[in-house]
Protein backbone atom coordinates (compact mmCIF):
# COMPACT_ATOMS: atom_id res chain seq x y z
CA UNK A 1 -14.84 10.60 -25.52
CA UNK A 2 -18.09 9.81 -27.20
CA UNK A 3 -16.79 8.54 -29.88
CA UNK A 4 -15.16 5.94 -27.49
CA UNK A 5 -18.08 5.32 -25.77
CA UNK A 6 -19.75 4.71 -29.48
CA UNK A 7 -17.23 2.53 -30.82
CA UNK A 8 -17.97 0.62 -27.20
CA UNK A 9 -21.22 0.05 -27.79
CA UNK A 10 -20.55 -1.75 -31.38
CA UNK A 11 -18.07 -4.38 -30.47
CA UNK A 12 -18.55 -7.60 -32.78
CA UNK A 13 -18.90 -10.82 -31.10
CA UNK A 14 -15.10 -11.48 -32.07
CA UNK A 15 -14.07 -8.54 -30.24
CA UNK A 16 -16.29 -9.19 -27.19
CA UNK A 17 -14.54 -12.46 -27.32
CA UNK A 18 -11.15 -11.31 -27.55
CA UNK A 19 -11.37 -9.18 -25.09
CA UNK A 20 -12.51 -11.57 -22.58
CA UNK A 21 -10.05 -13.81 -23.10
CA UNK A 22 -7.49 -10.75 -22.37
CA UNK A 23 -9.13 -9.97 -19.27
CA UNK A 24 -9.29 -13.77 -18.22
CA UNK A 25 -5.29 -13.88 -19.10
CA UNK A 26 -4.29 -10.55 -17.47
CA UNK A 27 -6.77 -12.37 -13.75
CA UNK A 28 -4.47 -15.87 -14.06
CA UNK A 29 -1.09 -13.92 -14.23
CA UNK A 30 -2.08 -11.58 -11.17
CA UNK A 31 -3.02 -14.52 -9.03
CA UNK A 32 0.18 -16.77 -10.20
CA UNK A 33 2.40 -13.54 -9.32
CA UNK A 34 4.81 -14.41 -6.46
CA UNK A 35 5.00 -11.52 -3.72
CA UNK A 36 7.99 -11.38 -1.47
CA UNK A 37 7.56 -13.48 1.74
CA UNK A 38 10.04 -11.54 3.53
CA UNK A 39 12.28 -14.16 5.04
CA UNK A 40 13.86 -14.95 1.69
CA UNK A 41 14.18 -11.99 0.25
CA UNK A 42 15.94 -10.65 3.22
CA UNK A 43 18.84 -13.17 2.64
CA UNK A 44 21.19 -10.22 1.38
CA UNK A 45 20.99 -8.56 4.69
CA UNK A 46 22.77 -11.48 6.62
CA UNK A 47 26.10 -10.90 7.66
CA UNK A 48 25.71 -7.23 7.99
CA UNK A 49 25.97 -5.07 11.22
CA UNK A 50 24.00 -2.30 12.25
CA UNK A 51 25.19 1.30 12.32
CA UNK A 52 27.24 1.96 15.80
CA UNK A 53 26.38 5.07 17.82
CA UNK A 54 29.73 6.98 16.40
CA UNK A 55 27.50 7.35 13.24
CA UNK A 56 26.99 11.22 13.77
CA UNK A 57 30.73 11.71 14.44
CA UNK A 58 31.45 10.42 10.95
CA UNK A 59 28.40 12.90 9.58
CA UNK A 60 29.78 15.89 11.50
CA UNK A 61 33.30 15.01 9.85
CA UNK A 62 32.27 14.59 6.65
CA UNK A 63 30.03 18.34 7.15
CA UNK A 64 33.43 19.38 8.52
CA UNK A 65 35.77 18.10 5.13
CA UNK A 66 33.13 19.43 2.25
CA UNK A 67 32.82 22.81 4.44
CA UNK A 68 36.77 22.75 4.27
CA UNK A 69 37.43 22.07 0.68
CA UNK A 70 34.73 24.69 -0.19
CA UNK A 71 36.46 27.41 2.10
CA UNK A 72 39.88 26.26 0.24
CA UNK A 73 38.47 27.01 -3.13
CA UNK A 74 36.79 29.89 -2.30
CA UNK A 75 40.47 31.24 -0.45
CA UNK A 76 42.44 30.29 -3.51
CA UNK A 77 40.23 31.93 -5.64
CA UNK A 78 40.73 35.52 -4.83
């Protein structure tokens, strides 16, 4: 870490320079990033319906088919 901190301290004017003009590049792309406005990029959800009320019946029947095809595996195993 102190050598870091060293090789800090002795930057040439080039380097100084360079580096500024990263920082000044990396400020300009972070402002002209787009962030999501939220009515657009909700588009794909049009046309969609929302889960009915029957949705635990299917989850109970799916609990109900993996518990069976375990219990037939573990019966034909013996």
């Amino acid at each position: 870490m102190a050598l870091f901190v060293k090789q800090e301290e002795n930057r040439s004017p080039m380097q100084e320079r360079i580096a500024a003009e990263l920082q000044e590049r990396a400020r300009q792309k972070a402002k002209e990033a787009e962030l999501p406005d939220g009515i657009t990029d909700s588009a794909y959800i049009k046309g969609t319906k929302q889960t009915s009320t029957l949705a635990w019946a299917w989850v109970a029947i799916g609990v109900i088919v993996v518990g069976l095809v375990i219990w037939l595996i573990i019966a034909t195993a013996k």
